[in-house]
Each structure stands twice: as structure tokens, then as C-alpha cells.
Protein backbone atom coordinates (compact mmCIF):
# COMPACT_ATOMS: atom_id res chain seq x y z
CA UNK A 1 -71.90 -2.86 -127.68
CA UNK A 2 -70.37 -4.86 -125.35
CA UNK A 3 -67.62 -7.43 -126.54
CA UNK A 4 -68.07 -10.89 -125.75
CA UNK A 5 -65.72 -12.96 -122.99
CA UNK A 6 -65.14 -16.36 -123.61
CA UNK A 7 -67.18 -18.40 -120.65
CA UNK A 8 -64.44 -20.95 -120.27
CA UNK A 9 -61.96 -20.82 -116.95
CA UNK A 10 -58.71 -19.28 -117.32
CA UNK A 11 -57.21 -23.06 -116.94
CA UNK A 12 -59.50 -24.35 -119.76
CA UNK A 13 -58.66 -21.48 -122.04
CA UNK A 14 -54.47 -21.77 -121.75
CA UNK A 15 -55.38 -26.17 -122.63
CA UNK A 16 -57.83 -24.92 -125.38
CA UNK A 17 -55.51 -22.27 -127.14
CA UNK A 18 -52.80 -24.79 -126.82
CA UNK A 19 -54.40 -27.31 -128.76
CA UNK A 20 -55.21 -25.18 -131.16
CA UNK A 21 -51.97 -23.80 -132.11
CA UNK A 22 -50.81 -27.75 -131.80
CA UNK A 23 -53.60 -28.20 -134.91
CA UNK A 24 -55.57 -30.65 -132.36
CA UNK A 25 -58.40 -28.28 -132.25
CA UNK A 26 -59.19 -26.54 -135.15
CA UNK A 27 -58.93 -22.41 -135.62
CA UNK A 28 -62.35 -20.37 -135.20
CA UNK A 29 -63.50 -17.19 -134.58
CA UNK A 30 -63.41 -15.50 -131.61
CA UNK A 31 -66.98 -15.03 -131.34
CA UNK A 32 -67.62 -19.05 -131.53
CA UNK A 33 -64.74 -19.08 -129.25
CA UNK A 34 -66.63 -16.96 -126.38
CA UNK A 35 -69.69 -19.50 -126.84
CA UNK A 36 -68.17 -22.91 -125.75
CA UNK A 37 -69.20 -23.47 -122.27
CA UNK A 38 -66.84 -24.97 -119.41
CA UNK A 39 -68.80 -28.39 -119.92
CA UNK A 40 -68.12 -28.16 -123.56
CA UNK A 41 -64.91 -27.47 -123.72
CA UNK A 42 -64.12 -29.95 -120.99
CA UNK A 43 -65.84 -32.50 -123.27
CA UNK A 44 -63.25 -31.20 -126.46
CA UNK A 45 -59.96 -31.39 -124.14
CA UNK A 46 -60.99 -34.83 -122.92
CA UNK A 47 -61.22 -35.79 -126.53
CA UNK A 48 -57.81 -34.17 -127.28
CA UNK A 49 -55.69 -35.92 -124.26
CA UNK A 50 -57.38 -39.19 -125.85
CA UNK A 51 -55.75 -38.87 -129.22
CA UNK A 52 -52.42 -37.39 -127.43
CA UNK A 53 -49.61 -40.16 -128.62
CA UNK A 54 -47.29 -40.66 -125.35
CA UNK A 55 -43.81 -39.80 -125.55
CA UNK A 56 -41.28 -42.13 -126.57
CA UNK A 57 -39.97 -44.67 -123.92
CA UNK A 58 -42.63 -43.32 -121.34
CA UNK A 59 -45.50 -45.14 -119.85
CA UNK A 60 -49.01 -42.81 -118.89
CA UNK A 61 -49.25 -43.23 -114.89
CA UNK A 62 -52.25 -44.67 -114.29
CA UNK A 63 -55.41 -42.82 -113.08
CA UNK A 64 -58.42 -43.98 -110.87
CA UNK A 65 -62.05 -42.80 -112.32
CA UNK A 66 -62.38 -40.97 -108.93
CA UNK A 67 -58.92 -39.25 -108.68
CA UNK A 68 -58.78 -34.96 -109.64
CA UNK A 69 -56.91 -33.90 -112.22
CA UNK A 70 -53.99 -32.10 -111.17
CA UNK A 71 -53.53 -28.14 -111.40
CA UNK A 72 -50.88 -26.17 -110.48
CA UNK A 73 -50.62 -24.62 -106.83
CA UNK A 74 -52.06 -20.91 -106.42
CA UNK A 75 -49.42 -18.47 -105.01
CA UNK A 76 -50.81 -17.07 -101.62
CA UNK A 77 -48.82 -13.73 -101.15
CA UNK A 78 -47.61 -13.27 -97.66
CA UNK A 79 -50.44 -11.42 -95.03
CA UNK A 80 -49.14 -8.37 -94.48
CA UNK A 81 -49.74 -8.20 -90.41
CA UNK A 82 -51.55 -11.39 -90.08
CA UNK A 83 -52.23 -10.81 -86.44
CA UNK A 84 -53.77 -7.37 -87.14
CA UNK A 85 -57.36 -6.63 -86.95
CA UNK A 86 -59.66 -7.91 -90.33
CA UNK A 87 -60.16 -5.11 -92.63
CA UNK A 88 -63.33 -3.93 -93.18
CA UNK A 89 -63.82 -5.75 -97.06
CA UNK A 90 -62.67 -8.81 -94.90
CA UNK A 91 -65.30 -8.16 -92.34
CA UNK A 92 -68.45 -7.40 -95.27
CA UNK A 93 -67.12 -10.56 -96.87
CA UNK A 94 -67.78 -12.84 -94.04
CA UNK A 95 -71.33 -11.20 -92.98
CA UNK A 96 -72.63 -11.74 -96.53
CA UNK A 97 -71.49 -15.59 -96.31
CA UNK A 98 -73.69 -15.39 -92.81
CA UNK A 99 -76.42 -13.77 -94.53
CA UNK A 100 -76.59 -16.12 -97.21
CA UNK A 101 -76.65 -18.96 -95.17
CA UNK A 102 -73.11 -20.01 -96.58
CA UNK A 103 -71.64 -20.22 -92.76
CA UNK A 104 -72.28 -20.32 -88.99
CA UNK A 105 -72.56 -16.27 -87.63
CA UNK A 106 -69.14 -16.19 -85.59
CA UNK A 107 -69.05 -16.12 -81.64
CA UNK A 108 -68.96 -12.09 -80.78
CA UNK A 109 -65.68 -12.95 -79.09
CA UNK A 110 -64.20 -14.33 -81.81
CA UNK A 111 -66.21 -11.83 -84.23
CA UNK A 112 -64.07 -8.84 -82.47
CA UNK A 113 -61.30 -10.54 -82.07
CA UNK A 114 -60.46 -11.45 -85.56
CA UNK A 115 -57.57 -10.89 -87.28
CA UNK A 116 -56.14 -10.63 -90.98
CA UNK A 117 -54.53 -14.24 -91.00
CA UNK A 118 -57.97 -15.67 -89.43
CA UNK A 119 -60.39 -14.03 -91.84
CA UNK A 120 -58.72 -14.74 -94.82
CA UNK A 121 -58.20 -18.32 -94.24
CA UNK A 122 -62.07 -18.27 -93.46
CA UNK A 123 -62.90 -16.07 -97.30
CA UNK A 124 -60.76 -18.80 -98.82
CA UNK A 125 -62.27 -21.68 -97.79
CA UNK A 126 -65.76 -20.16 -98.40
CA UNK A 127 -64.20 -19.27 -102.39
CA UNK A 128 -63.67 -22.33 -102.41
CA UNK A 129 -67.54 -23.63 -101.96
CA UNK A 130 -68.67 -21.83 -104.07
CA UNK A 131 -67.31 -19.07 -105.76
CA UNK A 132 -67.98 -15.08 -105.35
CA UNK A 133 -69.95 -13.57 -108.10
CA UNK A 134 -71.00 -10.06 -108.78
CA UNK A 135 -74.96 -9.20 -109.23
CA UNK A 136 -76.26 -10.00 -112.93
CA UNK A 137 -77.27 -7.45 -115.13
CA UNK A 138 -80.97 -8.45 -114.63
CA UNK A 139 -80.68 -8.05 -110.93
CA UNK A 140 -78.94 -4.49 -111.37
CA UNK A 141 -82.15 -3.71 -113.27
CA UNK A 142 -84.84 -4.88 -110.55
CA UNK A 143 -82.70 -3.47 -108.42
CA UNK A 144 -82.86 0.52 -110.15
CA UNK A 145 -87.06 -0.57 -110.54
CA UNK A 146 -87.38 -1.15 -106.77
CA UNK A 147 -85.92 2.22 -105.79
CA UNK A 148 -87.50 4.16 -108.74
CA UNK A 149 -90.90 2.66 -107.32
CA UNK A 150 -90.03 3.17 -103.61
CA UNK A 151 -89.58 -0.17 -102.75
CA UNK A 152 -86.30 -0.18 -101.41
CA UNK A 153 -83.73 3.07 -100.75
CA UNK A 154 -81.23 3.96 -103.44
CA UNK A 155 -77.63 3.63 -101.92
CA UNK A 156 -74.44 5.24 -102.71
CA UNK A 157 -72.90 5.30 -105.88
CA UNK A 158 -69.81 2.65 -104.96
CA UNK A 159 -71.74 0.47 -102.99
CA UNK A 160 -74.72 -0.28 -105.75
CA UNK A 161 -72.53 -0.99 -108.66
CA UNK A 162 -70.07 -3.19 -106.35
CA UNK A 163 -73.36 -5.19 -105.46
CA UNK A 164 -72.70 -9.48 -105.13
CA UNK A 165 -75.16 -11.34 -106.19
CA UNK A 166 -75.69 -12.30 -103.03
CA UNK A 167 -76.85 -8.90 -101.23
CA UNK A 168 -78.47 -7.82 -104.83
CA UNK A 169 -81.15 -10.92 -103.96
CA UNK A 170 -81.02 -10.04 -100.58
CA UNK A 171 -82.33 -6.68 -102.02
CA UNK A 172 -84.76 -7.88 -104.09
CA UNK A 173 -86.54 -9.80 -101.99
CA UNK A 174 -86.94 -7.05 -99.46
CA UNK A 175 -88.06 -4.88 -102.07
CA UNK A 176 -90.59 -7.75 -103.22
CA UNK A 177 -91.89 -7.87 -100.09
CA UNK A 178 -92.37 -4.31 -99.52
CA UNK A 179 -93.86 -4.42 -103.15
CA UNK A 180 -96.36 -7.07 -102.26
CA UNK A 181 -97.48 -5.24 -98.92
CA UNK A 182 -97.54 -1.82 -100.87
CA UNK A 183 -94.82 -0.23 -98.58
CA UNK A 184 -93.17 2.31 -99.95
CA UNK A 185 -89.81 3.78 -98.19
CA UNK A 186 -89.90 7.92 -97.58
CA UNK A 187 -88.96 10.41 -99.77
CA UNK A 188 -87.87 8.29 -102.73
CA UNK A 189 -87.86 9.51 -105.85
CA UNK A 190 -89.91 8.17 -108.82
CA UNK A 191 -87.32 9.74 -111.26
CA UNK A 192 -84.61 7.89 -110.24
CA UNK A 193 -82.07 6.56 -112.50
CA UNK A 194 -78.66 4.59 -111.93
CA UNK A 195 -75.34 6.39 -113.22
CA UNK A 196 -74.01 3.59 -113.87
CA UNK A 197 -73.24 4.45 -117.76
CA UNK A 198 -71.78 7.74 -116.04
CA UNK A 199 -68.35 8.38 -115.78
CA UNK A 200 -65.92 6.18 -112.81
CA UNK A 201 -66.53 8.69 -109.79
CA UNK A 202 -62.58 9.34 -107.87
CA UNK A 203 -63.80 7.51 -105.09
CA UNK A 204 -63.90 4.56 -107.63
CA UNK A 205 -60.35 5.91 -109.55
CA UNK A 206 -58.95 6.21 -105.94
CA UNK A 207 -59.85 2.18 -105.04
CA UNK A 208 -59.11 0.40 -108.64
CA UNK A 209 -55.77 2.46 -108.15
CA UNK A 210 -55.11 1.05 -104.80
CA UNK A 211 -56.27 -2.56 -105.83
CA UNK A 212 -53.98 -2.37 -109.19
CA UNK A 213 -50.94 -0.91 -107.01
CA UNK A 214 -51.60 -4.33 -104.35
CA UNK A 215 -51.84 -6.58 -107.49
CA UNK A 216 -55.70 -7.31 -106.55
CA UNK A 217 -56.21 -5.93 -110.38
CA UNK A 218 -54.33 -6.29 -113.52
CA UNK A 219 -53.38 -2.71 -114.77
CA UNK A 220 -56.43 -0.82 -116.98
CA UNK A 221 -55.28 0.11 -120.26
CA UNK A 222 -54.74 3.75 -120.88
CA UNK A 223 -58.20 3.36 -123.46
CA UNK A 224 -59.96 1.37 -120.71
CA UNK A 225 -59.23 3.98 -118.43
CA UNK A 226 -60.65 7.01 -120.18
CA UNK A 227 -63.50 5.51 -120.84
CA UNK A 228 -64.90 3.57 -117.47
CA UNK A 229 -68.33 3.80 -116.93
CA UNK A 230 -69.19 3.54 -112.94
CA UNK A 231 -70.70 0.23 -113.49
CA UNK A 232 -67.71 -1.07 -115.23
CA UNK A 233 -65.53 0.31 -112.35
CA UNK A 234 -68.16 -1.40 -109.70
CA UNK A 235 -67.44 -4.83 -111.26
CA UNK A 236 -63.79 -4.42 -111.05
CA UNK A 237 -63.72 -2.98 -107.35
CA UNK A 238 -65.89 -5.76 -106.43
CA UNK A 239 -62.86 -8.68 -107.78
CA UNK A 240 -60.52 -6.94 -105.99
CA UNK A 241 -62.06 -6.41 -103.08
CA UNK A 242 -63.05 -10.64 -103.29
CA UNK A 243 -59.40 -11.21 -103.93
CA UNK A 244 -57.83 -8.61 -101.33
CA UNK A 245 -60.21 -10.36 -98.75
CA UNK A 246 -59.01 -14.06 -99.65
CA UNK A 247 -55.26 -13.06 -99.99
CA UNK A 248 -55.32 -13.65 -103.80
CA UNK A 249 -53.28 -11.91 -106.45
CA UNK A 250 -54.94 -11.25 -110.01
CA UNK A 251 -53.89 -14.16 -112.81
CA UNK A 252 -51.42 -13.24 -115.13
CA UNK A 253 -52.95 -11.56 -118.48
CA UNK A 254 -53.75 -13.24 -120.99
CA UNK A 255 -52.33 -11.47 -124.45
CA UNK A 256 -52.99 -14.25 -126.81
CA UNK A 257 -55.57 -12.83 -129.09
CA UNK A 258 -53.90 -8.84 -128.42
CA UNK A 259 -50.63 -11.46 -130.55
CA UNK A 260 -53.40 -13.14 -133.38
CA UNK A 261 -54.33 -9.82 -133.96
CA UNK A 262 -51.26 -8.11 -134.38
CA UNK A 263 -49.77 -10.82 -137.21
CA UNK A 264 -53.37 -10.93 -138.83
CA UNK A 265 -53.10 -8.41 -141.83
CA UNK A 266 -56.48 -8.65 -142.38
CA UNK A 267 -57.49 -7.00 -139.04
CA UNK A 268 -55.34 -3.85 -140.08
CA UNK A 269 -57.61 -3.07 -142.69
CA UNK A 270 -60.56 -2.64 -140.33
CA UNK A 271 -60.81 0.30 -137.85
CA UNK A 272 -58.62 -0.41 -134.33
CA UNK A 273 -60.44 -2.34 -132.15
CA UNK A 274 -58.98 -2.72 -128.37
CA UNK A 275 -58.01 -6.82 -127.57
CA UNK A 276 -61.12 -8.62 -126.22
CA UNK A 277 -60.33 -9.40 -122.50
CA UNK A 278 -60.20 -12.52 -120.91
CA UNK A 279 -61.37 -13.13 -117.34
CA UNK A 280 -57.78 -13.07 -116.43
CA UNK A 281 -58.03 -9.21 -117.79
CA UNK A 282 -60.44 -8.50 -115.29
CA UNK A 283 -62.51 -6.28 -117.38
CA UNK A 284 -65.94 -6.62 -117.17
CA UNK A 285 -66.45 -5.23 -120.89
């Protein structure tokens, strides 16, 4: 069974496991950890900076109601060849966002002419809208139902478990469609079923290697590794693909909890259990 991840950002969770070990927040289990939504723990840290007593001899700057709280600058590695042509993951990226009605279709001159530098300044700004997501389990599933009933064509291996959620409803509705008129596509298969609890293919080894060794991906642990399903290895392809197209590096892992349970004697009396990852792991498990 699938662990849980805790639904909090990476930002919230370094406040949230801060005031914790300051005794502001009181200690719970990880489970009840995973459950506390963004909004909710937003509400909690609020409450926290409230009580916060101000240092000696220092006077809080004052805030307006409308001003953003302040978070630290990302690190934007250097473009390697700015002024070369946009890489194909650069390129799928944008035509999605065109697709989904997130942006204007570029001018074909501009279209052909674009480069690294201009591409990923145009990903970033479109993260920054609204943020890439992969397709939802439930989506996945109406997904493997359309092609299994003829609706829509199966696709390779790589390309359906590195679906956004984006082109997944793209798919869907197509396949709806096609449902509704009682089209069926040729030669499909009514056996059909998705590998995706099959074993990483190379093709997939061969790209989360490539994204680890660029820093797009934090390194898989040697347990992880064994053990990746194709679905598993679709979700992480797809983040670093995201981030390679934006110019973004992975977050730093989080090892908090991999620390609470090494100095918890308790846990050593249970079977192992690998860390439970948090989004800065990457790990869609």
C-alpha cells in the first residue's frame, strides 16, 4: 500500500517541523501529519507567529494587510546554450499550455525560431500561473477504459504514464466523444491492460538517470530503485522533465523523519520500513 505524503508545500513543512521541535506545535503522528492541508496548516503557523515573543531590544517591522510574505529567492542554474534551439520537453511544454488555453499559440516565426533562454523564461512564467501537475490516478484509469473499449489508441509505454493532467483531459474528452458517437478507433484491443505496476522499462532507467545526473531529480534510493513500477517512474520523468523545461533544480531532501526514526527505539522493534518521502523527495510513492 502506498505510503502517505504530507499535502503541505515544502515551505510550509520546514515552518511546521520547526515549530514543532520549538514545542509551539505539538508532536503527532505522521499519518495526521500527511492530513493537514496547505489552508490548515497556514491557519496553525499564523497562530504560531502570533504567540512568537519578539526578540529583545527589536521592534516587528510593520506589515500592510495586502503585502506577501517574504520567501527566499529560487536558484535559477545557468542555461546551458541559451541561444540554442528549445529542446523538445521545452517545445511539448509550451504546446500543452496552447492547448489548454493557458497562452496565445506563438507566431510560426517565432515558434521556429525559439531558443533555450526564450522558452524557459516562457515555462516559468506559465509555472508560475498555475502550477504543472501530473494526471490523477482516476484519470489514468478512464484513460486504460477508453483504450480497452476502443475509444481512444493506447500510446507508448513512456508517454502514457508521463501523462499531465492536462493532455490526460484532453484525452478523455476525445475519447468521450468518440464514446458518445459510438466510434471506435481500428484494431484496438479489448484486452488491453496498462503495465504500469510492471517493472521501469530502460528507456525510463535511461531518462530518470539523465534527469538525476542534471539535478532535475533527487537521487532514487538503492530500495526505490529495485523496485520502480513504470507508473512510479512516469511520475518522476514527468517532474523532471517540468523542471528541465523551466530551468529548475530539484529542492533539497528533506531527511527529517529518515532522523525521528532513527533515535525512535520504538520503530526498531517493528520490521524496516523505508523513510516516507516528502515532495521534496520526488517520489511519487
Amino acid at each position: 500500500m502506498a505510503k502517505p505524503k504530507p499535502l503541505m508545500t515544502p515551505e510550509q513543512q520546514k515552518m511546521f517541523k520547526k515549530a514543532v521541535a520549538d514545542k509551539a506545535i505539538p508532536a503527532m503522528k505522521y499519518e495526521d501529519y500527511c492530513k493537514i492541508t496547505p489552508e490548515q496548516a497556514d491557519e496553525m503557523l499564523k497562530a504560531v507567529a502570533a504567540k512568537a515573543p519578539s526578540a529583545p531590544g527589536k521592534t516587528p517591522e510593520p506589515q500592510s494587510a495586502g503585502s506577501p510574505e517574504k520567501t527566499p529567492e529560487k536558484k535559477t542554474p545557468e542555461i546551458k546554450d541559451p541561444d540554442s534551439p528549445a529542446t523538445k520537453f521545452q517545445k511539448r511544454a509550451i504546446a500543452e499550455a496552447v492547448k489548454a488555453g493557458q497562452m496565445e499559440r506563438l507566431p510560426e516565426d517565432q515558434w521556429k525560431d525559439l531558443t533555450k533562454g526564450g522558452a524557459s523564461k516562457i515555462i516559468a512564467e506559465l509555472h508560475a500561473k498555475q502550477p504543472p501537475a501530473p494526471a490523477t490516478e482516476s484519470q489514468m484509469q478512464e484513460i486504460e477504459k477508453l483504450v480497452k473499449d476502443g475509444r481512444i489508441y493506447p500510446m507508448k509505454t513512456e508517454t502514457y504514464n508521463s501523462l499531465s493532467k492536462d493532455k490526460a483531459s484532453t484525452l478523455i474528452g476525445l475519447g468521450r466523444m468518440n464514446k458518445e458517437n459510438d466510434v471506435r478507433v481500428e484494431g484496438y484491443d479489448p484486452n488491453y491492460v496498462s503495465k504500469r505496476d510492471q517493472p521501469k522499462t530502460p528507456e525510463q532507467e535511461a531518462e530518470i538517470t539523465r534527469l538525476v545526473k542534471e539535478k532535475r531529480l533527487n537521487p532514487v534510493s538503492f530500495s526505490n530503485w529495485k523496485s520502480l513500477t513504470q507508473g512510479e517512474a512516469g511520475k518522476l520523468i514527468y517532474i523532471g522533465q517540468q523542471r528541465e523545461a523551466a530551468n529548475e533544480l530539484a529542492p533539497e531532501r528533506d531527511k527529517t523523519h529518515e532522523r525521528d526514526a532513527a533515535s525512535n527505539p520504538e520503530k526498531e522493534k517493528s520490521p524496516v520500513k523505508r523513510p516516507a518521502p516528502s515532495r521534496a523527495d520526488d517520489m511519487p510513492m
